[in-house]
N, C-alpha and C. Protein backbone atom coordinates (compact mmCIF):
# COMPACT_ATOMS: atom_id res chain seq x y z
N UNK A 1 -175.40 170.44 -145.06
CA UNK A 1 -175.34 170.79 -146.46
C UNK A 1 -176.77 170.85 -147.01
N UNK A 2 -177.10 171.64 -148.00
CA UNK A 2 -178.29 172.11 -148.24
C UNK A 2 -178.51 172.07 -149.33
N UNK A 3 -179.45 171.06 -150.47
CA UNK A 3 -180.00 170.56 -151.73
C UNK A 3 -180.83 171.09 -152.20
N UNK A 4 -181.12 171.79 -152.83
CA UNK A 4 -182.09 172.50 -153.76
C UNK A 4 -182.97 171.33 -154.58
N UNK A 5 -183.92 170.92 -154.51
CA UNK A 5 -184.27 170.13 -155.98
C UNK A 5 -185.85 170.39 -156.28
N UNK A 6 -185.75 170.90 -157.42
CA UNK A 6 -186.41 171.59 -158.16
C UNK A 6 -187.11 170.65 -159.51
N UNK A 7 -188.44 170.55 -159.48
CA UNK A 7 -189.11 169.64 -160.28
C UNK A 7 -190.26 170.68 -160.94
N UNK A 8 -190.06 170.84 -162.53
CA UNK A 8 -190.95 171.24 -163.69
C UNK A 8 -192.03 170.94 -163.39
N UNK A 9 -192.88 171.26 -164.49
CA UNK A 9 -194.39 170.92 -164.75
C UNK A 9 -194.79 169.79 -165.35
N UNK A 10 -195.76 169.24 -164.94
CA UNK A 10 -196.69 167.70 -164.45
C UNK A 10 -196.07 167.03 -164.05
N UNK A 11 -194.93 167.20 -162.89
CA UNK A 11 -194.13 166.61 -162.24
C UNK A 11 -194.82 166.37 -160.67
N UNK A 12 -195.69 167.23 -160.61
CA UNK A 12 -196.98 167.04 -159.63
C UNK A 12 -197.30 166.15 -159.55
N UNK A 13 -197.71 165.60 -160.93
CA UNK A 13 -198.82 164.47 -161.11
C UNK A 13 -198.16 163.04 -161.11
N UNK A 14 -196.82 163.02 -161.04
CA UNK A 14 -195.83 161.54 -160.90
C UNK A 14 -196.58 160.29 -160.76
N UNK A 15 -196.83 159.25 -160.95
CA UNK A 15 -197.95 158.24 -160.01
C UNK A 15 -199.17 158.08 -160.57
N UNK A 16 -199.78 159.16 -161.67
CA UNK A 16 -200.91 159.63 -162.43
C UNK A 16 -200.65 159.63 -163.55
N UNK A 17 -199.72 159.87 -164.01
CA UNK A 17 -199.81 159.98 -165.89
C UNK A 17 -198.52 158.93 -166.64
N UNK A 18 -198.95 158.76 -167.23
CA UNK A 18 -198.07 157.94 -168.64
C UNK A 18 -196.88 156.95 -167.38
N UNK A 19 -197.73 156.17 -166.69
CA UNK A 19 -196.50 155.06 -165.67
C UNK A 19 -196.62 154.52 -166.97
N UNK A 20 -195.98 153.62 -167.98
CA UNK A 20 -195.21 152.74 -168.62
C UNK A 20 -193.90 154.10 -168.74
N UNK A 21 -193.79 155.48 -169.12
CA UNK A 21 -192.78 155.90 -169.17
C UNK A 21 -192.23 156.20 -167.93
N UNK A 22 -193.18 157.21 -166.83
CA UNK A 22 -192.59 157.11 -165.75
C UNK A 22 -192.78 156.60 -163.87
N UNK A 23 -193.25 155.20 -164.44
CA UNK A 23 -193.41 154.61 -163.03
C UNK A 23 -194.98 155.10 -162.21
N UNK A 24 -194.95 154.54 -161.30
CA UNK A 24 -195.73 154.68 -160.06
C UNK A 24 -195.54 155.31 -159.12
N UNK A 25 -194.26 155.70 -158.87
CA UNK A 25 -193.92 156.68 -158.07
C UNK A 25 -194.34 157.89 -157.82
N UNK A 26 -194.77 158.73 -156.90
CA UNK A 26 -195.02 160.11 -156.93
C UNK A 26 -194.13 160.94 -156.07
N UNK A 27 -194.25 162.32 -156.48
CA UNK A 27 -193.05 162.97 -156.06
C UNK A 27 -193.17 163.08 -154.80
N UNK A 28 -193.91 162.97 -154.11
CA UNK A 28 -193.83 162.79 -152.55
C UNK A 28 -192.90 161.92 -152.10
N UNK A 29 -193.46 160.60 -153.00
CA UNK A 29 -192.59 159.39 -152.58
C UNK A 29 -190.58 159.51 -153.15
N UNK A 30 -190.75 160.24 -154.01
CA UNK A 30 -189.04 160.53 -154.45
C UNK A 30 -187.78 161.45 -153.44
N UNK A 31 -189.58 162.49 -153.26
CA UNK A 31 -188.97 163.11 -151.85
C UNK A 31 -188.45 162.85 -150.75
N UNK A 32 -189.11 161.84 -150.22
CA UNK A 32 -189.42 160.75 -148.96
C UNK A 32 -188.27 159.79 -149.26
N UNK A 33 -187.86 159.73 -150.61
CA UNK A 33 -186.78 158.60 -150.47
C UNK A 33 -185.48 158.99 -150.67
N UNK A 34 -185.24 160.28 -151.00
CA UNK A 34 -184.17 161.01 -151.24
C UNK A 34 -183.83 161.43 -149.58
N UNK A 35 -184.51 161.73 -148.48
CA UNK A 35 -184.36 162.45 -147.27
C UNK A 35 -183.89 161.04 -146.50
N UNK A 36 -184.70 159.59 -146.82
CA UNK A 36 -184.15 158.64 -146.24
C UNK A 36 -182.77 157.93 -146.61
N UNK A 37 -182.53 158.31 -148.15
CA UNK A 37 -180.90 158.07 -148.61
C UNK A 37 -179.91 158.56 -148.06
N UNK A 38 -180.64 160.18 -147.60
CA UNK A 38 -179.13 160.75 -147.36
C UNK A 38 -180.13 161.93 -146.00
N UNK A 39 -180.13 161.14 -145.14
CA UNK A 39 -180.44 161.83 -144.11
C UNK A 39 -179.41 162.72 -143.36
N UNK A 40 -178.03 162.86 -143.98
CA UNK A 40 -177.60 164.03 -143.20
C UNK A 40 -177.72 164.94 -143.87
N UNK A 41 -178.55 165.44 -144.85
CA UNK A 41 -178.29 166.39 -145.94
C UNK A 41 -179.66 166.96 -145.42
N UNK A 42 -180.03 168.13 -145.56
CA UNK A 42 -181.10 169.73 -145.73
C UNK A 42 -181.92 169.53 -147.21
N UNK A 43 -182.95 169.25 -147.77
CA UNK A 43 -183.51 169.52 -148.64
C UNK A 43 -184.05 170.70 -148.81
N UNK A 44 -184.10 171.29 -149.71
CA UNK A 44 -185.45 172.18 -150.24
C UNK A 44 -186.31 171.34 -151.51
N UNK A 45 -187.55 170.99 -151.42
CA UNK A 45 -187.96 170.84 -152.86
C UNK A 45 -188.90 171.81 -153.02
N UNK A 46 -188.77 172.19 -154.36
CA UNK A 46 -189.98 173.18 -154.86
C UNK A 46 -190.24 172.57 -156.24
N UNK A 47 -191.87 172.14 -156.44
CA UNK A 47 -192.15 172.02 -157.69
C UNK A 47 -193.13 173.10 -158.20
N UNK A 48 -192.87 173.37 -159.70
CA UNK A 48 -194.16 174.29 -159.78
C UNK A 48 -194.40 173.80 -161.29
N UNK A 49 -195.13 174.15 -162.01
CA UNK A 49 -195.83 174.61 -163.32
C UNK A 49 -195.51 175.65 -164.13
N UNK A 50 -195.01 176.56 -163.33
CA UNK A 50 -194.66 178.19 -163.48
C UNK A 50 -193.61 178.01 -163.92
N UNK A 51 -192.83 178.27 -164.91
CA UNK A 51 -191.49 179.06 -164.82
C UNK A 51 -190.80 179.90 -163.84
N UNK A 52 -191.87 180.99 -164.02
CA UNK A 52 -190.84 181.94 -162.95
C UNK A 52 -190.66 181.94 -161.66
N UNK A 53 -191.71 180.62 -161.27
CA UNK A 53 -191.30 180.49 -160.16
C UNK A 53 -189.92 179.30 -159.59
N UNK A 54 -189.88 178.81 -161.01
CA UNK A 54 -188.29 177.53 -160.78
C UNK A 54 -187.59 178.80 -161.07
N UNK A 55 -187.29 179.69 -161.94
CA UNK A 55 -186.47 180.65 -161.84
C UNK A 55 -185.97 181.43 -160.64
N UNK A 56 -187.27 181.98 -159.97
CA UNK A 56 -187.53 182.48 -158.36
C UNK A 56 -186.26 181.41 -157.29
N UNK A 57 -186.83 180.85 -157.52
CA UNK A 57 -186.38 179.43 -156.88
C UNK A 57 -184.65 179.14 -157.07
N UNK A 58 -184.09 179.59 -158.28
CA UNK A 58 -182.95 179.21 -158.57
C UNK A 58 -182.08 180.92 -157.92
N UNK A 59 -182.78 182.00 -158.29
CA UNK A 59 -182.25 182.86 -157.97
C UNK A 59 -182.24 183.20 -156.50
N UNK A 60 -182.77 182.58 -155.78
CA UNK A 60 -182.89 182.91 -153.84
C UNK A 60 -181.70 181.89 -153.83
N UNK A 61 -181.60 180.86 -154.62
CA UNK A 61 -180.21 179.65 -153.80
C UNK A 61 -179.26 180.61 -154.41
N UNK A 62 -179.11 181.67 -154.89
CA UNK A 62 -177.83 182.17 -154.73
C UNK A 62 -176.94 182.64 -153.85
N UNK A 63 -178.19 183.02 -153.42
CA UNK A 63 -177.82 183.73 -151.74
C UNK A 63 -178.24 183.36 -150.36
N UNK A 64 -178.86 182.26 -150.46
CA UNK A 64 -179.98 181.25 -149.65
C UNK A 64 -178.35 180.07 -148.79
N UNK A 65 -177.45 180.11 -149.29
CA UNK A 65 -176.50 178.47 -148.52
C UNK A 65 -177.23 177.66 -148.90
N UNK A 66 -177.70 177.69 -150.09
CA UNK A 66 -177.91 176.09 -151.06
C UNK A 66 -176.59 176.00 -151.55
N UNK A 67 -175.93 174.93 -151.27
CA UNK A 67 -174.75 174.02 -151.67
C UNK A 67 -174.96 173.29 -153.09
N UNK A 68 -176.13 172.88 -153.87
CA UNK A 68 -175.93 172.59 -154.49
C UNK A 68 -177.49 172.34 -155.64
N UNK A 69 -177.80 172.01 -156.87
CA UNK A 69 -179.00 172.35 -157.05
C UNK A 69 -179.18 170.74 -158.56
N UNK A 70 -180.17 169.97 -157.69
CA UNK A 70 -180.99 168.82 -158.51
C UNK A 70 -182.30 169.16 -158.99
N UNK A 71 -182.23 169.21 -160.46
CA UNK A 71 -183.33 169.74 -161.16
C UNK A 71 -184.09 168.74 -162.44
N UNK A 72 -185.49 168.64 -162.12
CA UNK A 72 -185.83 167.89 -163.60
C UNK A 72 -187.04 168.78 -163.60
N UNK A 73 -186.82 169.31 -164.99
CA UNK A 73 -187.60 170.30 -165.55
C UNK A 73 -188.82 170.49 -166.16
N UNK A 74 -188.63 168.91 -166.52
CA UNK A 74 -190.27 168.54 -166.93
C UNK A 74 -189.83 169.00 -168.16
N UNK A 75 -190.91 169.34 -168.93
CA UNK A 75 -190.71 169.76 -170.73
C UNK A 75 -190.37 170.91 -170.53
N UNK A 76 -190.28 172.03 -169.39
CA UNK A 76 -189.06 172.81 -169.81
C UNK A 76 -187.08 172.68 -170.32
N UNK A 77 -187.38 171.30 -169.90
CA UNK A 77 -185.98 171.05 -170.27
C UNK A 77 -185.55 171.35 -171.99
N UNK A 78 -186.59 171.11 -172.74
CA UNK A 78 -186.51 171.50 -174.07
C UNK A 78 -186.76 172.56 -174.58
N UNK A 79 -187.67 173.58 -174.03
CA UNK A 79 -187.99 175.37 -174.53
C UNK A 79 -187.15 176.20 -173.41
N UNK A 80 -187.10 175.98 -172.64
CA UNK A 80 -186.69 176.98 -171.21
C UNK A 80 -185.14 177.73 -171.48
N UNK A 81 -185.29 178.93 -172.75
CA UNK A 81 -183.92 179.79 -172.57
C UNK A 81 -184.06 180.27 -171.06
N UNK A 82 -184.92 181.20 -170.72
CA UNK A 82 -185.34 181.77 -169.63
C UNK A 82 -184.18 180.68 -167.91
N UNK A 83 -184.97 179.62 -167.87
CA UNK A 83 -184.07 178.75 -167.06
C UNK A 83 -183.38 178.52 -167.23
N UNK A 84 -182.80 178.74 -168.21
CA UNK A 84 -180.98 178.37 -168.88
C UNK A 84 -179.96 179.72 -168.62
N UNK A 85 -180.92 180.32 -168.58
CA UNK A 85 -180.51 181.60 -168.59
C UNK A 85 -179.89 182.10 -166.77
N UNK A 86 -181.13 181.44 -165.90
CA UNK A 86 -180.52 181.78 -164.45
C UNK A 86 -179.84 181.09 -164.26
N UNK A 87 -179.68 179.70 -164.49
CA UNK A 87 -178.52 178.96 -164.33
C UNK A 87 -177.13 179.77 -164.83
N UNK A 88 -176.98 180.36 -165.59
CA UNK A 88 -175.79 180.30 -166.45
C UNK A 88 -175.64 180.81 -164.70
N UNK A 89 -176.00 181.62 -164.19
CA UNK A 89 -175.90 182.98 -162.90
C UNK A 89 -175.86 182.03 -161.73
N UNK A 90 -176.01 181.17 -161.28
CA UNK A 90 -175.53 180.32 -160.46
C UNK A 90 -174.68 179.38 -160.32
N UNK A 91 -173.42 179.60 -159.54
CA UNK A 91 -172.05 178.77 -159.87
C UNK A 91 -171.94 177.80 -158.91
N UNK A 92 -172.90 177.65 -157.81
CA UNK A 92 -172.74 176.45 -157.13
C UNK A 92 -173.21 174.66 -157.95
N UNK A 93 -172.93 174.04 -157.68
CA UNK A 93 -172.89 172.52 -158.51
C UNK A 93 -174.48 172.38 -159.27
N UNK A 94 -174.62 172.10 -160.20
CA UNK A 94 -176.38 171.73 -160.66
C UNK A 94 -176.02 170.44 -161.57
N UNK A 95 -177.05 169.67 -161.02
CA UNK A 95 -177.26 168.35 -161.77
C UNK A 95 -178.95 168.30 -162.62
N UNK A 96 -178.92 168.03 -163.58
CA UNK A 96 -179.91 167.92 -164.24
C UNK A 96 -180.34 166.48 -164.25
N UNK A 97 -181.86 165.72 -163.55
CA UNK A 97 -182.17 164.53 -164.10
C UNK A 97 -183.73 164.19 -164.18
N UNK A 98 -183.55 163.08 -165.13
CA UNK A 98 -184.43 163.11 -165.75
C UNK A 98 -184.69 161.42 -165.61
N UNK A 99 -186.22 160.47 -165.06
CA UNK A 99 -186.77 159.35 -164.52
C UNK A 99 -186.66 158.55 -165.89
N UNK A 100 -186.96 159.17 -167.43
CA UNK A 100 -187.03 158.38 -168.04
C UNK A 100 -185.71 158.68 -168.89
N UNK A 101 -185.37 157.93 -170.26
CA UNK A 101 -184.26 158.03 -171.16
C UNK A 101 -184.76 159.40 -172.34
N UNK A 102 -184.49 160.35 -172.05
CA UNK A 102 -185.20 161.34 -172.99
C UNK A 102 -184.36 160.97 -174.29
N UNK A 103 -183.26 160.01 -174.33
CA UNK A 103 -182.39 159.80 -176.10
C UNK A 103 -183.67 158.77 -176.38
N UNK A 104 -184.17 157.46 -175.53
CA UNK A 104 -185.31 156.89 -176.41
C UNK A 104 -186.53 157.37 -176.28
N UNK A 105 -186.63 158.55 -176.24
CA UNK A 105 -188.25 158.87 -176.47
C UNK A 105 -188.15 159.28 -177.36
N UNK A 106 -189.19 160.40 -177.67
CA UNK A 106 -189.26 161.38 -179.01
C UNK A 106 -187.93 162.52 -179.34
N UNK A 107 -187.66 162.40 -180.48
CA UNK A 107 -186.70 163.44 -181.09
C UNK A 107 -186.50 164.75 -180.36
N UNK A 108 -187.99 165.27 -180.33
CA UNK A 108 -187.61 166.67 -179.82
C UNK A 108 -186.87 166.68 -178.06
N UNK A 109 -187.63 165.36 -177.29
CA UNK A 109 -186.89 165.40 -176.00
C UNK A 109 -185.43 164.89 -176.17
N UNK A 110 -184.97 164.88 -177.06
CA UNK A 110 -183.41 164.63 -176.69
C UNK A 110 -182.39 165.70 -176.23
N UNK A 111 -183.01 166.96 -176.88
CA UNK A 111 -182.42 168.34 -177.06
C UNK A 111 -182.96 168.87 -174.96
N UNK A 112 -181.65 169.24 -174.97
CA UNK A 112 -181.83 169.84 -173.43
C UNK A 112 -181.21 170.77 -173.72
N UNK A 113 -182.38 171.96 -173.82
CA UNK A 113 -181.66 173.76 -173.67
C UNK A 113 -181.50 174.13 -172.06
N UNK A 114 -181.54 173.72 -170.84
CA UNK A 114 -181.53 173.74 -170.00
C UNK A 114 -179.99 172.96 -169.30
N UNK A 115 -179.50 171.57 -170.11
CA UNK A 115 -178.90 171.05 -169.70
C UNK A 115 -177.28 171.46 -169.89
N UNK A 116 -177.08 172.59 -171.22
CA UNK A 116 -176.20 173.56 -171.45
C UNK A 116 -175.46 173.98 -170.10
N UNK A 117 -176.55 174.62 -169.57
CA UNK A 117 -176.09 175.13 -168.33
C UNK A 117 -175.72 174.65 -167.16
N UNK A 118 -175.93 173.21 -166.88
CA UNK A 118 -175.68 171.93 -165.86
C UNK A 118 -174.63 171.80 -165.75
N UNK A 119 -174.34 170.98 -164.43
CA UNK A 119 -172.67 170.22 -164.95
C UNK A 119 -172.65 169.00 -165.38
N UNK A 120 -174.34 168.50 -165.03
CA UNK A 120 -174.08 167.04 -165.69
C UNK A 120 -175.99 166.84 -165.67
N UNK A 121 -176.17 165.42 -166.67
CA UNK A 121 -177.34 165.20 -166.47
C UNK A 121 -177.29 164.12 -166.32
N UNK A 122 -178.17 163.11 -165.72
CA UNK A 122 -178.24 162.03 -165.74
C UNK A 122 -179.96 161.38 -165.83
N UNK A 123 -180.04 160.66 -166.88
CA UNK A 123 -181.60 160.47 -167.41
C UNK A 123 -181.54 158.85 -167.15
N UNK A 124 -183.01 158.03 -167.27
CA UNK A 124 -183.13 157.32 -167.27
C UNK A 124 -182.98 155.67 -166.35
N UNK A 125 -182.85 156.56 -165.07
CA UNK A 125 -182.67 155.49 -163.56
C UNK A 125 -183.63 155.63 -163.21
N UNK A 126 -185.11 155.67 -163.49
CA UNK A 126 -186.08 156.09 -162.73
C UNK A 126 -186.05 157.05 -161.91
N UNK A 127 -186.09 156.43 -160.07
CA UNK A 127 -186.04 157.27 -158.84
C UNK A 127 -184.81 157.52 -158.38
N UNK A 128 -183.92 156.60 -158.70
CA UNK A 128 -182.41 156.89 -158.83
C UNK A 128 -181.87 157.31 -159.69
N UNK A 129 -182.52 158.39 -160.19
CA UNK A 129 -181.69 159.66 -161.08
C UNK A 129 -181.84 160.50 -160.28
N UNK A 130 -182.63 160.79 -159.60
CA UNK A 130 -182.59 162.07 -158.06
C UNK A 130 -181.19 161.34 -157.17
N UNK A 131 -181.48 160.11 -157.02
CA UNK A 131 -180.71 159.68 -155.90
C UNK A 131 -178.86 160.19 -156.73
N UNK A 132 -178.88 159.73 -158.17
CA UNK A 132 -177.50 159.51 -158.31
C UNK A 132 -177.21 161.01 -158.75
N UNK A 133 -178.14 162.00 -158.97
CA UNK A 133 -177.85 163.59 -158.98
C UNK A 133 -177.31 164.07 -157.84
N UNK A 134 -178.13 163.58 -157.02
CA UNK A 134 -177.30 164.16 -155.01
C UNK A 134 -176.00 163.63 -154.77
N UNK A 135 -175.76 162.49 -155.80
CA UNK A 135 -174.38 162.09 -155.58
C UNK A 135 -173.71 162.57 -156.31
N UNK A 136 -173.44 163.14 -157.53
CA UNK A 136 -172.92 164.05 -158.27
C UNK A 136 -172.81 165.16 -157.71
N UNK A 137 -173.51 165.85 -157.33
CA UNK A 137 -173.58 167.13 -156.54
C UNK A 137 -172.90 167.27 -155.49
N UNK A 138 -172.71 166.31 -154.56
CA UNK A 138 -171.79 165.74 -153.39
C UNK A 138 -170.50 165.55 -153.91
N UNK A 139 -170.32 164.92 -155.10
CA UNK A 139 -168.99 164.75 -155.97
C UNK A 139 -168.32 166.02 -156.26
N UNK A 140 -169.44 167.00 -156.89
CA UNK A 140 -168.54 168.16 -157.69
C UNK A 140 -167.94 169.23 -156.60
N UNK A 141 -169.02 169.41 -154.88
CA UNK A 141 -169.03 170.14 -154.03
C UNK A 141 -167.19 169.50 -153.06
N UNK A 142 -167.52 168.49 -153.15
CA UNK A 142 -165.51 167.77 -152.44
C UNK A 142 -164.63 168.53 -153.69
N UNK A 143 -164.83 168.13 -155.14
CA UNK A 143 -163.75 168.29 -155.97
C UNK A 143 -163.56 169.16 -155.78
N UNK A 144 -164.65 170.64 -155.55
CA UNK A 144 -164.28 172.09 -155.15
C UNK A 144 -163.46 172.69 -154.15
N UNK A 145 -162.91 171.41 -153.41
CA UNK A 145 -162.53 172.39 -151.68
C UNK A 145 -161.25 171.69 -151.54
């Protein structure tokens, strides 16, 4: 089975910026711990900065045998019609998550124009919001068959 997970902009920098909100961790290391959780599973990760390239990215798993698609968008989660937009176009399972609580941060991060299009989000487990997205995704992919 084959995981898509797809990480926004300054999501690079994990381990480097603002740890009281999101940890020490870097996305290497989320990577590295997601492949050791669930080692029978296929990853893809792609992070970018770009938009069109998480877009790029969402539109090849259409036709790619990605089974299923874990995404944190970084602050596109709040402007991104554009990514809301390819999602609507992909009907295999998508989980949206997010390391910190975007309801206690600032106002404007509460609003997810991205998360419209999800089947679920889950914020605020740290590194186990990737972990408990792959389990959602695993959840919605059984309920389907």
């Amino acid at each position: 089975m084959k995981i898509l997970v797809l990480n926004g902009p300054n999501l690079n920098l994990l381990g480097q910026r603002d740890k009281a909100v999101y940890g020490t961790v870097t996305l290497a290391e989320i990577e590295k711990h997601l492949k050791t959780c669930c080692p029978e599973l296929s990853f893809e990760f792609v992070q970018s900065n770009h938009e069109g390239e998480l877009i790029d990215a969402l539109q090849k798993a259409r036709t790619s045998g990605t089974d299923g698609v874990v995404a944190n968008w970084g602050g596109f989660t709040h402007t991104s019609v554009a990514i809301h937009d390819a999602l609507e176009l992909l009907t295999i399972p998508k989980v949206e998550v997010h390391l910190s609580n975007i309801h206690a941060r600032e106002e404007f991060r509460e609003r997810s124009v991205t998360g419209r299009a999800m089947h679920g989000v889950i914020t605020g487990f740290g590194v186990q919001s990737y972990v408990l997205g792959v389990e959602a995704v695993l959840h919605l992919i059984r309920a389907d068959k």
